[in-house]
C-alpha atoms as a PDB file:
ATOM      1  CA  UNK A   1       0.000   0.000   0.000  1.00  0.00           C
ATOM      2  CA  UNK A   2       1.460   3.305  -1.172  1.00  0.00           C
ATOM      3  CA  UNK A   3       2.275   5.528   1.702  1.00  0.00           C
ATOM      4  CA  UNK A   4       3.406   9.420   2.393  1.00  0.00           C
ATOM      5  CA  UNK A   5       6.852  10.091   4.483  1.00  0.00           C
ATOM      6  CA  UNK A   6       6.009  11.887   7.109  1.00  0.00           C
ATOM      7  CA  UNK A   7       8.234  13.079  10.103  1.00  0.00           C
ATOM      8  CA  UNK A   8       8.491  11.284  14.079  1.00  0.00           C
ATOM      9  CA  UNK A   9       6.517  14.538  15.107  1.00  0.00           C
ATOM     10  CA  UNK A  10       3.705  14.248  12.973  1.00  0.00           C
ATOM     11  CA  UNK A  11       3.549  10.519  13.527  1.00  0.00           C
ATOM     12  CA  UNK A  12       3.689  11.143  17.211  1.00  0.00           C
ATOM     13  CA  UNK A  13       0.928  13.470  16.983  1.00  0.00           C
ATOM     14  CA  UNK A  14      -1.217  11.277  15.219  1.00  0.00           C
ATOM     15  CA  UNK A  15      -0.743   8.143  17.509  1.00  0.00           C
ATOM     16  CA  UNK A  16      -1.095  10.201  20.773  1.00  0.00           C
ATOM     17  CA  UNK A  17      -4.565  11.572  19.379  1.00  0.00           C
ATOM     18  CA  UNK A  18      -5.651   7.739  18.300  1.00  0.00           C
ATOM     19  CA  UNK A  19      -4.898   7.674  22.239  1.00  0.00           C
ATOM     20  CA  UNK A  20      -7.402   9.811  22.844  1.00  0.00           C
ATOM     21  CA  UNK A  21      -9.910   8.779  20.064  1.00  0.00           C
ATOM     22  CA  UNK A  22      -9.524  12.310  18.412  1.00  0.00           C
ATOM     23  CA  UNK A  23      -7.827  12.176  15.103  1.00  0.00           C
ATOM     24  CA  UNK A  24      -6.309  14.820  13.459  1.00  0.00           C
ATOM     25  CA  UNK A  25      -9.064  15.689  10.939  1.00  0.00           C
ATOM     26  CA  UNK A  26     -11.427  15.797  13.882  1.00  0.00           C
ATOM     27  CA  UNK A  27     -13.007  12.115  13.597  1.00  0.00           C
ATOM     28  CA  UNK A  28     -13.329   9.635  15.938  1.00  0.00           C
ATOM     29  CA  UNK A  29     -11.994   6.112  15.144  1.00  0.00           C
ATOM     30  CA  UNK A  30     -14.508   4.030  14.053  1.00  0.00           C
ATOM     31  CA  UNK A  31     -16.029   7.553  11.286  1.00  0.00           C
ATOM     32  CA  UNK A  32     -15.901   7.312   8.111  1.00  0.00           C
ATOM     33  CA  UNK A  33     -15.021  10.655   5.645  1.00  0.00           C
ATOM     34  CA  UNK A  34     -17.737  11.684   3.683  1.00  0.00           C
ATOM     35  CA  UNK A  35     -18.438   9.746   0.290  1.00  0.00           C
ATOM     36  CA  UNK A  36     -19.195  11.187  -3.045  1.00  0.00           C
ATOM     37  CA  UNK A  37     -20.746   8.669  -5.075  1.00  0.00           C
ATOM     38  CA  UNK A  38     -21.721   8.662  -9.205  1.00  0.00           C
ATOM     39  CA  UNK A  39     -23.196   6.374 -10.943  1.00  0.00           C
ATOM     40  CA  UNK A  40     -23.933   5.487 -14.891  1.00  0.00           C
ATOM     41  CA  UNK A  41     -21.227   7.937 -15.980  1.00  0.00           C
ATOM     42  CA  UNK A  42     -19.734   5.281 -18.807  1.00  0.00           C
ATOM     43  CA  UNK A  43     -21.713   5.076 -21.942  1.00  0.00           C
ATOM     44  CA  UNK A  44     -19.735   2.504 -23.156  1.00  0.00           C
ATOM     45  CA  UNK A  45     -20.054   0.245 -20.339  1.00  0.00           C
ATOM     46  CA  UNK A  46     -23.202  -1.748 -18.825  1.00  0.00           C
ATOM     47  CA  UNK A  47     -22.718  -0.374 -15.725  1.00  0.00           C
ATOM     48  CA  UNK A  48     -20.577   2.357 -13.806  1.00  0.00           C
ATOM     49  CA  UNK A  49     -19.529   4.232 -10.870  1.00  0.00           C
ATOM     50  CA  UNK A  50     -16.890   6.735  -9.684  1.00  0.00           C
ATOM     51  CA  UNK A  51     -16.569   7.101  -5.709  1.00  0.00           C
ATOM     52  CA  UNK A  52     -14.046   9.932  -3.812  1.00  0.00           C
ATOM     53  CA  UNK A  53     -13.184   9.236  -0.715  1.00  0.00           C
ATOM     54  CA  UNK A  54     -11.700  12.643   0.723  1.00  0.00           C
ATOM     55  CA  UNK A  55      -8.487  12.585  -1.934  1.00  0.00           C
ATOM     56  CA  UNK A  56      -8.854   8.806  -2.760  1.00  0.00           C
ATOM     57  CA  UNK A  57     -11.009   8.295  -6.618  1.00  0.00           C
ATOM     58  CA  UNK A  58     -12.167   5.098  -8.156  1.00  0.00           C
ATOM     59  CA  UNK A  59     -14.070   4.806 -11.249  1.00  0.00           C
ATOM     60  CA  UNK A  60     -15.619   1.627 -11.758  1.00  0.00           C
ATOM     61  CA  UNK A  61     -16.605   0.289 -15.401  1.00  0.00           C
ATOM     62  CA  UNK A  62     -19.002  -3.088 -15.732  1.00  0.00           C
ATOM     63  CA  UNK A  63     -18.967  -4.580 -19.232  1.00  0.00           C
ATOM     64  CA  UNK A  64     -20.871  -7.798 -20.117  1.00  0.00           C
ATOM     65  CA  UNK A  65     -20.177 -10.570 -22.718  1.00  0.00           C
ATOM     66  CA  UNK A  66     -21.172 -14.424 -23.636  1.00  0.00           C
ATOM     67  CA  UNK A  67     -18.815 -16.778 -22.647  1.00  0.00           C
ATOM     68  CA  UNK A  68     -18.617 -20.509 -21.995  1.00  0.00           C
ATOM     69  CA  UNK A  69     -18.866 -21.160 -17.896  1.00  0.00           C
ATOM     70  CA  UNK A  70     -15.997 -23.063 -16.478  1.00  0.00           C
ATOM     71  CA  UNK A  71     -16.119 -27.328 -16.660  1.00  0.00           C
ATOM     72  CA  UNK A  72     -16.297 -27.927 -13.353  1.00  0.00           C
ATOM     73  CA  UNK A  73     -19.191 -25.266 -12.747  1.00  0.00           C
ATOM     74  CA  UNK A  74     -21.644 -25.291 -15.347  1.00  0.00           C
ATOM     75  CA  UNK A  75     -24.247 -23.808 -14.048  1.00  0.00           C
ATOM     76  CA  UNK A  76     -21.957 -20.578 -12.593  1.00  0.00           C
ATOM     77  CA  UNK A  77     -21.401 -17.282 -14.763  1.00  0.00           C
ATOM     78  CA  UNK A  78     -18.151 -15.329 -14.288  1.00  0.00           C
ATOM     79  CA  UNK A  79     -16.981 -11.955 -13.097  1.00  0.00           C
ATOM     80  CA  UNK A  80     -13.346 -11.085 -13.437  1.00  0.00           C
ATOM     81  CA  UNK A  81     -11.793  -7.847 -11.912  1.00  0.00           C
ATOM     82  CA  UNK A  82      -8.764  -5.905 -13.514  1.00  0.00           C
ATOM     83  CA  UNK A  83      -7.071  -2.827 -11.492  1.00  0.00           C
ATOM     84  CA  UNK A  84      -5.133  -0.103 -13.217  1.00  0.00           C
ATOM     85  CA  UNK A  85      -2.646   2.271 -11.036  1.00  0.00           C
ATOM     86  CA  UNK A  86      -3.125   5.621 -12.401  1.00  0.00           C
ATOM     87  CA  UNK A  87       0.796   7.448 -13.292  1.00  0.00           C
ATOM     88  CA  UNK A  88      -1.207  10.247 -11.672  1.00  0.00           C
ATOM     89  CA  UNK A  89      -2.576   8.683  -8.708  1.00  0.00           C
ATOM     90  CA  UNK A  90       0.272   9.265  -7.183  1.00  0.00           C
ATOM     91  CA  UNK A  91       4.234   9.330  -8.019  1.00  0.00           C
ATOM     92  CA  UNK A  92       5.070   5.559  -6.912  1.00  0.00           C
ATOM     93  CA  UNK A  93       2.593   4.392  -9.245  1.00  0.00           C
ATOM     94  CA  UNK A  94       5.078   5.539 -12.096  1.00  0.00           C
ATOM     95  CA  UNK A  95       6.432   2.788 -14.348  1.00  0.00           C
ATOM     96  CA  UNK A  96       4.953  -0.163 -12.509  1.00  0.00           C
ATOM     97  CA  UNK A  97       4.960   0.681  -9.473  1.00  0.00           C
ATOM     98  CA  UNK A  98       1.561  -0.081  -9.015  1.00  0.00           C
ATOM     99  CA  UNK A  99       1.629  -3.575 -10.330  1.00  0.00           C
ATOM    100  CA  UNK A 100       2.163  -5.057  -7.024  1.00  0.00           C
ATOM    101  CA  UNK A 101      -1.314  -2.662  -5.285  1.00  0.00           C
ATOM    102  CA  UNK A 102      -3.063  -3.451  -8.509  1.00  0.00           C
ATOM    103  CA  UNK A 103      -2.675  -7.180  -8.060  1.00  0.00           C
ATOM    104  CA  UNK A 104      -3.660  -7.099  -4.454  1.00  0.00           C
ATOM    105  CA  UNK A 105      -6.600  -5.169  -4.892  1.00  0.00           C
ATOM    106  CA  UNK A 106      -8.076  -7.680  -7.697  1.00  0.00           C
ATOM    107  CA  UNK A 107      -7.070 -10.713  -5.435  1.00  0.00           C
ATOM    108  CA  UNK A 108      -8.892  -9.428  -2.365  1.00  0.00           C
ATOM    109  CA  UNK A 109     -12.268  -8.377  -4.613  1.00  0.00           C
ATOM    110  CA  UNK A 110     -11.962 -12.343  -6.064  1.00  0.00           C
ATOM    111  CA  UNK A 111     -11.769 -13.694  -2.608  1.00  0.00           C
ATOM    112  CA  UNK A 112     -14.150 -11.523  -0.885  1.00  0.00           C
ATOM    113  CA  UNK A 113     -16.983 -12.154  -4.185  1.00  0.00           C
ATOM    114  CA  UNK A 114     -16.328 -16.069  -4.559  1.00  0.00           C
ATOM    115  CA  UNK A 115     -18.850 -17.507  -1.801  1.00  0.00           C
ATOM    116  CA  UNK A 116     -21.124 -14.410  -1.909  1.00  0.00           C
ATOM    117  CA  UNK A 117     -21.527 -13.252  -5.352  1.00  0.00           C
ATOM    118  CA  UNK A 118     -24.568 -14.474  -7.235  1.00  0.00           C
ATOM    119  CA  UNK A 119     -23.039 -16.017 -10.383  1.00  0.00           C
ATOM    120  CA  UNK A 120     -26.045 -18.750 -10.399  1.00  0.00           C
ATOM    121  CA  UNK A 121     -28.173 -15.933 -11.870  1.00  0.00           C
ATOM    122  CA  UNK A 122     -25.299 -15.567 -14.457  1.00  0.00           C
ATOM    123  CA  UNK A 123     -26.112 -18.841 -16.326  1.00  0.00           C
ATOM    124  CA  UNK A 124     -27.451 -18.870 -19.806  1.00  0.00           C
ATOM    125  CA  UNK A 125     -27.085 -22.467 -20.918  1.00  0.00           C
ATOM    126  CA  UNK A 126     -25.815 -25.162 -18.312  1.00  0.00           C
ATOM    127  CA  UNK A 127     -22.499 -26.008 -19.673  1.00  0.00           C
ATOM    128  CA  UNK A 128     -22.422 -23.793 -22.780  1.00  0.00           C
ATOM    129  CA  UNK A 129     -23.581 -20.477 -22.168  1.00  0.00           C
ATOM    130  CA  UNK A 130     -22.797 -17.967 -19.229  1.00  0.00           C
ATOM    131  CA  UNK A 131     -22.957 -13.939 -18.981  1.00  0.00           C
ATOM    132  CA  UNK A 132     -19.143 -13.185 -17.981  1.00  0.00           C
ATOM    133  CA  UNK A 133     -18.991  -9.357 -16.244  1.00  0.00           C
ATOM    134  CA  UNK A 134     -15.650  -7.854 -16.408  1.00  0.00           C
ATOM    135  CA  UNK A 135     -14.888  -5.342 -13.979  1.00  0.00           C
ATOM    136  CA  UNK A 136     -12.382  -2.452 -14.769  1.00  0.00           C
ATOM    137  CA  UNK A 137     -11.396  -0.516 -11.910  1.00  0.00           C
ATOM    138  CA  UNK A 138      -8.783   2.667 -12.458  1.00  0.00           C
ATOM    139  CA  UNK A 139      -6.965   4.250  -9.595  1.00  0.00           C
ATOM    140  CA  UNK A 140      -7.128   8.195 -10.460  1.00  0.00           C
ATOM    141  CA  UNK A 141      -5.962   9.667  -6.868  1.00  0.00           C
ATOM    142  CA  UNK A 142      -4.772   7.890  -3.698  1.00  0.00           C
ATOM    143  CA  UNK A 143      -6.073   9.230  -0.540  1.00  0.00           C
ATOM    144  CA  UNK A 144      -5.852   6.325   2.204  1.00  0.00           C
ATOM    145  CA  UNK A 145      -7.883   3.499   2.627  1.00  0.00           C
ATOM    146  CA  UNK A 146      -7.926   2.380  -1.097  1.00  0.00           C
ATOM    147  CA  UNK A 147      -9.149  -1.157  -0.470  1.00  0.00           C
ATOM    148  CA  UNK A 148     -12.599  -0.054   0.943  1.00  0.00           C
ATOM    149  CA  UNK A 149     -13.427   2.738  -1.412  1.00  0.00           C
ATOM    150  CA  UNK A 150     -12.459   0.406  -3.950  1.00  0.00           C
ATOM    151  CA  UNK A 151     -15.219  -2.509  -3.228  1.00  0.00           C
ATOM    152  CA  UNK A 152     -17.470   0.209  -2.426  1.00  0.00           C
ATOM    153  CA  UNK A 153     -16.973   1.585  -5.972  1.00  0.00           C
ATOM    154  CA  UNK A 154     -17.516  -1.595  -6.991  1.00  0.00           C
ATOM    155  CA  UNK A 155     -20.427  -2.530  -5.599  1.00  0.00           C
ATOM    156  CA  UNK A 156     -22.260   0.570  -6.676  1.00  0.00           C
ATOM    157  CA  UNK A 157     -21.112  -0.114 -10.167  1.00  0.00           C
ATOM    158  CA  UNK A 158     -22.369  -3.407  -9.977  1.00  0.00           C
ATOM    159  CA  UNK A 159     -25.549  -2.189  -8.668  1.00  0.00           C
ATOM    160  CA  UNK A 160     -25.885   0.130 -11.837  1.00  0.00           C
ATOM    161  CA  UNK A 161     -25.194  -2.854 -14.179  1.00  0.00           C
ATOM    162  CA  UNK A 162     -27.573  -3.696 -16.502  1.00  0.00           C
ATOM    163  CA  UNK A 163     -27.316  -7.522 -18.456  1.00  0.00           C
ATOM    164  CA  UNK A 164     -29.456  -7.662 -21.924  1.00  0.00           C
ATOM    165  CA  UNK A 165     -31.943 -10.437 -21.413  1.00  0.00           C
ATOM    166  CA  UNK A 166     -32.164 -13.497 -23.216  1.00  0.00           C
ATOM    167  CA  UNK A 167     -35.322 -14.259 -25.324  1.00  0.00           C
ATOM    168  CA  UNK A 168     -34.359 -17.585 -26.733  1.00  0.00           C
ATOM    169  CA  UNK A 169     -31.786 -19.972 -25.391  1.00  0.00           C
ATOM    170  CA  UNK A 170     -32.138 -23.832 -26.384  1.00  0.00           C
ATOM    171  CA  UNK A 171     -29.614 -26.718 -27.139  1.00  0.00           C
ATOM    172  CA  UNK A 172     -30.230 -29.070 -30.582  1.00  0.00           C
ATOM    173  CA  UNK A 173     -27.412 -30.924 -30.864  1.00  0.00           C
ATOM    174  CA  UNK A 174     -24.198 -29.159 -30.345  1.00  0.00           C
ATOM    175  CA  UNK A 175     -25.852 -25.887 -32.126  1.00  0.00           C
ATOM    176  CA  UNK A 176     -27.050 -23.358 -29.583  1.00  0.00           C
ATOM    177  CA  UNK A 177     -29.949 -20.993 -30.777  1.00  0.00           C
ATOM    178  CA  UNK A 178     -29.343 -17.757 -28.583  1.00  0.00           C
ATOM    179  CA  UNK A 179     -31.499 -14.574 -29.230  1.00  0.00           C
ATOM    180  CA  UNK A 180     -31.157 -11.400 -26.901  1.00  0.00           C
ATOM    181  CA  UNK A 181     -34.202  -9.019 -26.543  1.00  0.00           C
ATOM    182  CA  UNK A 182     -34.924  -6.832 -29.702  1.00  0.00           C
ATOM    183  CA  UNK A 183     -35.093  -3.997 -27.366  1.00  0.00           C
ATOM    184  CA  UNK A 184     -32.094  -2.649 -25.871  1.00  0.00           C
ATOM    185  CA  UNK A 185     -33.566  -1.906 -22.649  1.00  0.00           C
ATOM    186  CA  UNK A 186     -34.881  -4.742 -22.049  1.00  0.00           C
ATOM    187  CA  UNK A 187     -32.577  -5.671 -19.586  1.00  0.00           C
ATOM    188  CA  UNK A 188     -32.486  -7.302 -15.846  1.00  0.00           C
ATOM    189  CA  UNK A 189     -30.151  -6.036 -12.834  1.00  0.00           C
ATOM    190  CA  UNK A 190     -28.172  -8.366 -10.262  1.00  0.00           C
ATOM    191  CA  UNK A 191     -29.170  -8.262  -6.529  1.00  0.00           C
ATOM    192  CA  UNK A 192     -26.294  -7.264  -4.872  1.00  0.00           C
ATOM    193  CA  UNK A 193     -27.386  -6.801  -1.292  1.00  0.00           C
ATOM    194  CA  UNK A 194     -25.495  -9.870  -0.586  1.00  0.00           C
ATOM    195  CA  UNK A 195     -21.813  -8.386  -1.822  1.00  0.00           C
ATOM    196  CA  UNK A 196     -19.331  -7.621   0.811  1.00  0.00           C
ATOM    197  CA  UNK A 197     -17.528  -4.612   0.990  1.00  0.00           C
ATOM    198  CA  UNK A 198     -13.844  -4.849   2.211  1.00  0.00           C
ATOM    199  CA  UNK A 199     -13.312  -2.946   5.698  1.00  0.00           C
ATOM    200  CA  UNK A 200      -9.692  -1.931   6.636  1.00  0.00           C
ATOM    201  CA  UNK A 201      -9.281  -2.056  10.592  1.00  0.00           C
ATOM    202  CA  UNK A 202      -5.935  -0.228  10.743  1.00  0.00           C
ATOM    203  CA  UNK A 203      -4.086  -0.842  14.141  1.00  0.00           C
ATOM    204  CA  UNK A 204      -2.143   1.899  15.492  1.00  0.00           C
ATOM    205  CA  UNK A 205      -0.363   0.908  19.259  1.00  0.00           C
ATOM    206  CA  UNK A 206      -3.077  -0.577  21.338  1.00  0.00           C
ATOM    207  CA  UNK A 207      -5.805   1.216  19.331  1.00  0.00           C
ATOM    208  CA  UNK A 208      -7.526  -0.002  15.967  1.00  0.00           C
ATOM    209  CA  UNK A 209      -9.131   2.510  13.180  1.00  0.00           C
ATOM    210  CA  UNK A 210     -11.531   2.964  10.124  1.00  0.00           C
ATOM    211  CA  UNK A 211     -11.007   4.647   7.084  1.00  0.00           C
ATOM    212  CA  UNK A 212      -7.781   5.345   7.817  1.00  0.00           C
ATOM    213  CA  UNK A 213      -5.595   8.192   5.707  1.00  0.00           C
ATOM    214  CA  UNK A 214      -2.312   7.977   4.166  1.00  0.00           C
ATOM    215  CA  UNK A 215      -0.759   9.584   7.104  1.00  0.00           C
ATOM    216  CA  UNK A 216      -2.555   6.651   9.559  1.00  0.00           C
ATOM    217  CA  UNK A 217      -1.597   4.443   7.223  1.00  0.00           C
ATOM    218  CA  UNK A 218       1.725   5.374   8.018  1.00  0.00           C
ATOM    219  CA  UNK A 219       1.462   4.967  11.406  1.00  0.00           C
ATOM    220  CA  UNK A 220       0.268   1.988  11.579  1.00  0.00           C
ATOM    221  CA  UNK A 221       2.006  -1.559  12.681  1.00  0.00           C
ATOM    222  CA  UNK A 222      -0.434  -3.589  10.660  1.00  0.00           C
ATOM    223  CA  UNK A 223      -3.816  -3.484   9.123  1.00  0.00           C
ATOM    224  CA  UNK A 224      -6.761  -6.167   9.144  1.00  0.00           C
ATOM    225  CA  UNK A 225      -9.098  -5.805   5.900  1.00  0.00           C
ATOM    226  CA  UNK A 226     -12.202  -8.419   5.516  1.00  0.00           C
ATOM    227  CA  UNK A 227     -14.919  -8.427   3.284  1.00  0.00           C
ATOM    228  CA  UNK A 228     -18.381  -8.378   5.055  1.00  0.00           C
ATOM    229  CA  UNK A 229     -22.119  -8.862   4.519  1.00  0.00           C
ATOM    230  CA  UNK A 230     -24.929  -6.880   5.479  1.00  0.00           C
ATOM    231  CA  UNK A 231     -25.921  -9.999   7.446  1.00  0.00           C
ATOM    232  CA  UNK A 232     -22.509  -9.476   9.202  1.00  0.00           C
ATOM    233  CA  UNK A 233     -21.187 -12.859   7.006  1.00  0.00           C
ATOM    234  CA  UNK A 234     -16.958 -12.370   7.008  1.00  0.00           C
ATOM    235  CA  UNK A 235     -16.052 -14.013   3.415  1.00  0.00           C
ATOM    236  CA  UNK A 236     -12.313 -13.514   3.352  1.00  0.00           C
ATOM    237  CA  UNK A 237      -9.814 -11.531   5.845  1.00  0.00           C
ATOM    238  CA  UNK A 238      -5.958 -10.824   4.999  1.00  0.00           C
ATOM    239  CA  UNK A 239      -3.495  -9.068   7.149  1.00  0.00           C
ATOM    240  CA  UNK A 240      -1.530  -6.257   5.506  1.00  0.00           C
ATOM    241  CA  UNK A 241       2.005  -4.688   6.985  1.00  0.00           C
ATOM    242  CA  UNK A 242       5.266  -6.523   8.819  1.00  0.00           C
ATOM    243  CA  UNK A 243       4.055  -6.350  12.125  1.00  0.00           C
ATOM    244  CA  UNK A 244       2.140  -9.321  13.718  1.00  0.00           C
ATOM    245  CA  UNK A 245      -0.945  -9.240  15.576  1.00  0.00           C
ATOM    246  CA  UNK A 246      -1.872 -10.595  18.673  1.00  0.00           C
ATOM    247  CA  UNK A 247      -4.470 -13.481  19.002  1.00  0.00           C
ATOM    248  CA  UNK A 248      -6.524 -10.772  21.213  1.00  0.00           C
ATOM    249  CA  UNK A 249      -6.169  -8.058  19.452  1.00  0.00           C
ATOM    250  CA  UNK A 250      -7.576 -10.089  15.790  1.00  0.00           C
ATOM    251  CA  UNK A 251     -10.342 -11.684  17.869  1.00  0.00           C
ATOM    252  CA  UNK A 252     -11.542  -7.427  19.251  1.00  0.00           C
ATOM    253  CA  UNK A 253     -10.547  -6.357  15.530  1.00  0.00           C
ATOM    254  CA  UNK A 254     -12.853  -9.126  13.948  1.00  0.00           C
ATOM    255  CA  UNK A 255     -15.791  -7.859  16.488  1.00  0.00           C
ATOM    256  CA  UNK A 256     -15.303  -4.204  15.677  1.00  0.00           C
ATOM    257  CA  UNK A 257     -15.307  -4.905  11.684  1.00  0.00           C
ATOM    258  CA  UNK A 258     -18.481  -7.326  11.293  1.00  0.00           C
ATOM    259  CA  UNK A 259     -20.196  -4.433  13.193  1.00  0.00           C
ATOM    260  CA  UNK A 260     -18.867  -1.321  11.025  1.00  0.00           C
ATOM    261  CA  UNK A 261     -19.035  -3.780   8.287  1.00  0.00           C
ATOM    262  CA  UNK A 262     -22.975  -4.564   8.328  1.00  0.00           C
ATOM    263  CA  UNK A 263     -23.521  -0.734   9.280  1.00  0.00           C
ATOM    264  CA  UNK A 264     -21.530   0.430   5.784  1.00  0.00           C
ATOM    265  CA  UNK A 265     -23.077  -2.223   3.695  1.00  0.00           C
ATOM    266  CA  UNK A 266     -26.613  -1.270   4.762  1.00  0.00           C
ATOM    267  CA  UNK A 267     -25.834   2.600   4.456  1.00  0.00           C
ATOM    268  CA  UNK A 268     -25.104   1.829   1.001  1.00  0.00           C
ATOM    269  CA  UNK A 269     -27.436  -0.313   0.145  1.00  0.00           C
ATOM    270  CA  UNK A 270     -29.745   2.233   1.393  1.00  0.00           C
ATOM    271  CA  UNK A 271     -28.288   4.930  -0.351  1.00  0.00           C
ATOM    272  CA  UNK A 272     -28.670   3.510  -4.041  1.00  0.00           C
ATOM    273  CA  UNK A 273     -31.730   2.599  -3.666  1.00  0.00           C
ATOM    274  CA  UNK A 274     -33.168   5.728  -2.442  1.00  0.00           C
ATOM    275  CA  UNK A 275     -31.199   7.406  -5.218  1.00  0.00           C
ATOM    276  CA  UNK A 276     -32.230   5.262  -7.953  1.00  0.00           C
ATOM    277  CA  UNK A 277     -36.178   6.042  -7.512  1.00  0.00           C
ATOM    278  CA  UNK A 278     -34.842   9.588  -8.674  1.00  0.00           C
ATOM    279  CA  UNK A 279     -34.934   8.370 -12.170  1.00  0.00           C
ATOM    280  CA  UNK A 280     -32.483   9.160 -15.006  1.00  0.00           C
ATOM    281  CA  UNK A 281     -31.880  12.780 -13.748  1.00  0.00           C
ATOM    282  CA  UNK A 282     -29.925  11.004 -10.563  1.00  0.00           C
ATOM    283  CA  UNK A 283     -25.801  10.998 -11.154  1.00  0.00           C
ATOM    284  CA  UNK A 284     -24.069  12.340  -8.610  1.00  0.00           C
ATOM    285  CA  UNK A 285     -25.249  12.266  -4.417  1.00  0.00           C
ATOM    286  CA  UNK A 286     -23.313  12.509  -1.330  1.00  0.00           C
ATOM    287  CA  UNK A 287     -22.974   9.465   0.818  1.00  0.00           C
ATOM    288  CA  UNK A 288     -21.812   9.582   4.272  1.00  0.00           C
ATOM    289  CA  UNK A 289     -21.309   6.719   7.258  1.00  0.00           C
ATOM    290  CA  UNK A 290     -20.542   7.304  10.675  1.00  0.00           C
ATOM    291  CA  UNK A 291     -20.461   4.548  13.207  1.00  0.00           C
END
């Protein structure tokens, strides 16, 4: 995770305030910064969304396609995530530096989506036909906390994704006749109430944060991110940073996430919703969580 240099004074600063549960931009530690959400902003993609999170921005492109589902699930679609480090996001991201990020952000979105994610409703033909959903994600600034605005991003993208329906789909022999709808809005959305979104529990000393900046990040001996459910379901957890972490302090961290975890989803959830009823006028609305 790319971080900022910053002196033993500032980081002393910070750490004492996390003592104190007073950060330095005036939150406590389990708020969130305010969220800036838009959706269906790509016209070239099925679905969209582009999320700031104080300095850190995400945009989110769906696209859908036919493709054949894997042999040993052939009644499963596909999704398929690919991260690109903007060169402006931030100077280590120049060259490829942020390869390594990139790859670790895609990894955590295929754990976090592979028990959860409804790729049953995918199918088109049992072991021929499948909708596959390939999800770009771009990097444009880094603000802290890039994991979670990321699956949020994604998620609301997701949400905004609409798949062409199928009119005809039948098997005579080893020819497949496959019509889509004449009309192009004819389409069907997923339900996505059941996606996680990846929390980051960042620990700094004795004390463990949300949304944490780049300067926190700095701070910080070691971060636990897991995906969770609105039901409060944990689908995958991975440590990040050198430092180790106590069996105590995973088992208070794991608490404190499902919790902020099911709060964020719903908030979300909520959010999207209520904005969608809005109608095609509806792009851009603020979205804000605080635990």
């Amino acid at each position: 995770m790319a971080q900022v240099l910053i002196n033993d004074a500032e980081k002393k600063f910070i750490v004492d305030g996390v003592e104190v549960n007073m950060r330095n931009d005036g939150r406590t530690c389990n708020s969130y910064r305010p969220m800036e959400l838009e959706c269906d902003l790509v016209s070239t993609a099925n679905g969209s969304a582009r999320l700031r999170l104080a300095n850190s921005d995400i945009l989110v492109g769906v696209k859908t396609e036919i493709d054949a589902p894997h042999p040993d699930t052939p009644d499963l679609g596909k999704v398929e995530f690919f991260v690109d480090c903007s060169a402006n996001a931030t100077p280590v991201f120049e060259g490829r530096g942020g390869e390594d990020l990139a790859t670790e952000i895609s990894n955590s979105l295929s754990k976090a989506y592979y028990s959860s994610f409804p790729l049953h409703k995918l199918k088109i033909v049992s072991g021929h036909m499948c909708w596959k959903l390939t999800v770009d994600i771009l990097i444009l600034e880094l603000g802290g906390n890039l994991f979670d605005a990321t699956s949020l991003a994604v998620k609301a993208a997701l949400y905004s994704t609409q798949i062409p329906r199928v009119s005809t789909a039948a098997v005579d022999g080893k020819n497949i006749d496959l019509q889509l709808s004449d009309d192009p809005h004819d389409c069907w959305s997923l339900d996505v109430s059941c996606i996680p979104c990846l929390v980051t529990m960042c620990k700094i000393g004795d004390h463990h944060l949300v949304d944490p900046t780049q300067e926190e990040e700095a701070c910080s001996n070691a971060s636990l991110i897991m995906a969770v459910t609105r039901k409060g379901k944990i689908t995958s957890t991975f440590k990040y940073g050198d430092s180790s972490l106590h069996y105590n302090s995973v088992t208070k961290i794991l608490k404190a996430g499902v919790e902020v975890g099911k709060s964020l989803n719903q908030a979300l959830d909520e959010a999207l919703v209520r904005e969608s009823k809005l109608g095609p006028n509806r792009k851009k609305f603020g979205f804000l969580f605080v635990n």
